[in-house]
C-alpha atoms as a PDB file:
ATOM      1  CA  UNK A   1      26.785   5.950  -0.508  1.00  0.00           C
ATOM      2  CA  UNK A   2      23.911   5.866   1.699  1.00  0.00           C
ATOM      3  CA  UNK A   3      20.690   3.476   2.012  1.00  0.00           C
ATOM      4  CA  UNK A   4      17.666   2.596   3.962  1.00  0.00           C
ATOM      5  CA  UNK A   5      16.081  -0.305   4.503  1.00  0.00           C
ATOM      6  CA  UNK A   6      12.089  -1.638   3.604  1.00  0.00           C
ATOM      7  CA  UNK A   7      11.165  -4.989   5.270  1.00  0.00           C
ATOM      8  CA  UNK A   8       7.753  -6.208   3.565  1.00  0.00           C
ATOM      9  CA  UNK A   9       7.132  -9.636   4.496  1.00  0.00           C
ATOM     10  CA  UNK A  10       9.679 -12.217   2.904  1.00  0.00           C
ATOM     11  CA  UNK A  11      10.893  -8.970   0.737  1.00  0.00           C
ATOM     12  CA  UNK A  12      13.928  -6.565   2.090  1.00  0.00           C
ATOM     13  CA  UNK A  13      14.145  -3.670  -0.092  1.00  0.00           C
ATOM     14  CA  UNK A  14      17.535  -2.090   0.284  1.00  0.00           C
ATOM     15  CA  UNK A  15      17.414   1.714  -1.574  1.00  0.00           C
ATOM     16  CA  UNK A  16      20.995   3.181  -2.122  1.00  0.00           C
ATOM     17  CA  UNK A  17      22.172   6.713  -2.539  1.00  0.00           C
ATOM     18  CA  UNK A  18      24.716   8.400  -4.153  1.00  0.00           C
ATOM     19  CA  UNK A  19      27.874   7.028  -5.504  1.00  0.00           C
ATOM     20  CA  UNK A  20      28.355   2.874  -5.386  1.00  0.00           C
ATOM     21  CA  UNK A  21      32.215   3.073  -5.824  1.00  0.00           C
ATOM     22  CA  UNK A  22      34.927   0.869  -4.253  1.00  0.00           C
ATOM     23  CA  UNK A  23      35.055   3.129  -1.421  1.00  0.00           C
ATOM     24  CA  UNK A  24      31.738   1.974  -0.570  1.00  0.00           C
ATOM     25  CA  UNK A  25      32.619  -1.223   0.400  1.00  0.00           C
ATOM     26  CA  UNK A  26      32.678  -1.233   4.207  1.00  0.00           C
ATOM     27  CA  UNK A  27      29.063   0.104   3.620  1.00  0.00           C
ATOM     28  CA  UNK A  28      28.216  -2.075   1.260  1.00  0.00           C
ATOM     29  CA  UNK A  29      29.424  -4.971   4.090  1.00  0.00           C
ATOM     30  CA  UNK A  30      26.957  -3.458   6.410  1.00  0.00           C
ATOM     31  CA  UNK A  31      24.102  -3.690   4.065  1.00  0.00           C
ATOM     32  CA  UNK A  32      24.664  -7.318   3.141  1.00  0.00           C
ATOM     33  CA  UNK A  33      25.250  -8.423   6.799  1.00  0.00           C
ATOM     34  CA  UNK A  34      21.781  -6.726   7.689  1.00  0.00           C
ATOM     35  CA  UNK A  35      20.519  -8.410   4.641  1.00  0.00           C
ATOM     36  CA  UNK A  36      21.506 -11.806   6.047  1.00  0.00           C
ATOM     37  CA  UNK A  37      20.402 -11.070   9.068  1.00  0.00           C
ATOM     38  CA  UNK A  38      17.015 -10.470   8.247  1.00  0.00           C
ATOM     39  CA  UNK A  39      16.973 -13.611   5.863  1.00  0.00           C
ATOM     40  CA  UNK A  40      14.419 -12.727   3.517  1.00  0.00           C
ATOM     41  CA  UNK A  41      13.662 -14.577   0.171  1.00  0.00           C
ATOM     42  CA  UNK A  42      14.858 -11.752  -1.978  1.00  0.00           C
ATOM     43  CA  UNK A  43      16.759  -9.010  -1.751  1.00  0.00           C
ATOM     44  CA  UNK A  44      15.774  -6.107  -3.874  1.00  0.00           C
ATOM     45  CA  UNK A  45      18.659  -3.155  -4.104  1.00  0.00           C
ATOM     46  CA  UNK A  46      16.737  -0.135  -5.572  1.00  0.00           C
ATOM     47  CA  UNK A  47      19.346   1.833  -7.355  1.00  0.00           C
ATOM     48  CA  UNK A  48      17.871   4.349  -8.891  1.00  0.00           C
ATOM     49  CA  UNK A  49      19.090   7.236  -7.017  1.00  0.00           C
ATOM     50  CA  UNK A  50      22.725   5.849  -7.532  1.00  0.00           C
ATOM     51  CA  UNK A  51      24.099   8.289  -9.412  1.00  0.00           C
ATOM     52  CA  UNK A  52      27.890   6.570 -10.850  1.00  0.00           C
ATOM     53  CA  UNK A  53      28.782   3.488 -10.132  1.00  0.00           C
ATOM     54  CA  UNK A  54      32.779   2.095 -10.422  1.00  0.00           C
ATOM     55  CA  UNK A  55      34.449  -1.272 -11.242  1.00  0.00           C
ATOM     56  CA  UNK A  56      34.553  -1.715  -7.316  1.00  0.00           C
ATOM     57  CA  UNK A  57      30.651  -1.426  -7.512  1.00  0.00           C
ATOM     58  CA  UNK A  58      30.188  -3.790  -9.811  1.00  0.00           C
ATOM     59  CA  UNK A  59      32.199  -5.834  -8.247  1.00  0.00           C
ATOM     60  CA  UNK A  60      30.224  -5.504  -5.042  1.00  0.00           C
ATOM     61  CA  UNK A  61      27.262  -6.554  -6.855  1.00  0.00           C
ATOM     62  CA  UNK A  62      28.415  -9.762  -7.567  1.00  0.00           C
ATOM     63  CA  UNK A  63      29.810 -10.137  -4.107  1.00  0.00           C
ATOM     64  CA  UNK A  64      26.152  -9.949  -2.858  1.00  0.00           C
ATOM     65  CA  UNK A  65      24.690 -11.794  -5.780  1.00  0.00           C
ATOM     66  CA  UNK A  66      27.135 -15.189  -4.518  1.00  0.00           C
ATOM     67  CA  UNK A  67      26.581 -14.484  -1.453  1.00  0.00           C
ATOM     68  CA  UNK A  68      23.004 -14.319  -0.960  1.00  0.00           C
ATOM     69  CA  UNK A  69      22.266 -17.327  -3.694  1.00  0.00           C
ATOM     70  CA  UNK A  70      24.520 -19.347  -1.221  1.00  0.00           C
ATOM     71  CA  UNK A  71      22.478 -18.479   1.699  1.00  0.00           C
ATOM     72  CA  UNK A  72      18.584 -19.216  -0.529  1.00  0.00           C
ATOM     73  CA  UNK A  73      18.042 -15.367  -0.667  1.00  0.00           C
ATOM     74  CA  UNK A  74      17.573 -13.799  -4.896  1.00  0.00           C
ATOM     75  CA  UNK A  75      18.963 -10.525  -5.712  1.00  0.00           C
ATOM     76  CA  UNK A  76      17.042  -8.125  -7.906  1.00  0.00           C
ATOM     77  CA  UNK A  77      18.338  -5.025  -9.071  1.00  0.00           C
ATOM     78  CA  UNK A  78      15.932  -2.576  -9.516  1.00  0.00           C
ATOM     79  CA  UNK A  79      15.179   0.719 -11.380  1.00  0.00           C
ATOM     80  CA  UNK A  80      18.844   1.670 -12.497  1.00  0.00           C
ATOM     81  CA  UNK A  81      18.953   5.049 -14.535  1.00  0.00           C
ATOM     82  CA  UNK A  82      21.575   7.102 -16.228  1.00  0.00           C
ATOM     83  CA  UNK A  83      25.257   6.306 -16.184  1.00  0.00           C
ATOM     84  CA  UNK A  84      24.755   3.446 -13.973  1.00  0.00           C
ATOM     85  CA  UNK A  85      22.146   1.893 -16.358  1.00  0.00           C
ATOM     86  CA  UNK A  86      24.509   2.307 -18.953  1.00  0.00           C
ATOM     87  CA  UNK A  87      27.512   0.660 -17.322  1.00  0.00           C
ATOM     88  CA  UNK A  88      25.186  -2.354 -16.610  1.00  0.00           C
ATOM     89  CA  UNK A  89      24.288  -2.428 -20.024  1.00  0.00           C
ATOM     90  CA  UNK A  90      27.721  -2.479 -21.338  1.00  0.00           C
ATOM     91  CA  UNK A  91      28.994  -5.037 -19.186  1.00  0.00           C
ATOM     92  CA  UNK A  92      26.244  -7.227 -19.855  1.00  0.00           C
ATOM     93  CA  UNK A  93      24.980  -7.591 -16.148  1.00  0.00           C
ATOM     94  CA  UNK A  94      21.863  -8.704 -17.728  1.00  0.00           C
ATOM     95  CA  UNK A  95      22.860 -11.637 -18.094  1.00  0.00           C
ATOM     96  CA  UNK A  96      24.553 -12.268 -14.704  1.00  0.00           C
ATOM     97  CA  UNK A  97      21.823 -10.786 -12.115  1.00  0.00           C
ATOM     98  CA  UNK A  98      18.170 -10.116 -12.448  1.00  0.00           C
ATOM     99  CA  UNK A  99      17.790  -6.506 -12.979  1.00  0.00           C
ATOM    100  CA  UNK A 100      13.807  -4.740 -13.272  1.00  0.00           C
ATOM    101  CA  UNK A 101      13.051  -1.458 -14.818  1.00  0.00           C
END
């Protein structure tokens, strides 16, 4: 997994690449340390070019989603297509995180 970051005023746009597996977690560490670094108001992780996405991404999702609430900073999940849409779908992250089309 790859990314690059977008900082637009209070808005840090994080877009991710490739696979978000549980492999990806030291990466994934990176991107929510920068993330808390920059302290924006909201977080937006534009996933659209993620192209699978395992239990251990999920899981990272959440990870961020408690961890930025705790430090005043919303998570939005943004543009997820495919596979990864799917598995979002099924496991009802709808209702646990604010995802956009």
């Amino acid at each position: 997994m790859d990314y690059t970051s977008i900082h637009q005023g209070h808005s840090l746009t994080i877009v991710l690449t490739g696979d978000m597996l549980a492999l990806s977690h030291e990466t994934f560490r990176q991107i929510m340390n920068e993330v808390i670094a920059v302290q924006p108001t909201e977080c937006i992780l534009d996933i659209a070019n993620v192209s699978f996405m395992d239990s251990g991404g999920l899981g990272m999702l959440l990870l961020a989603r408690d961890t930025f609430a705790a430090k005043g900073i919303a998570l939005i999940i943004r543009r997820p297509t495919g596979a990864v849409k799917r598995l979002l779908n099924l496991a009802k992250f709808d209702q646990l995180l604010k995802i956009e089309e």
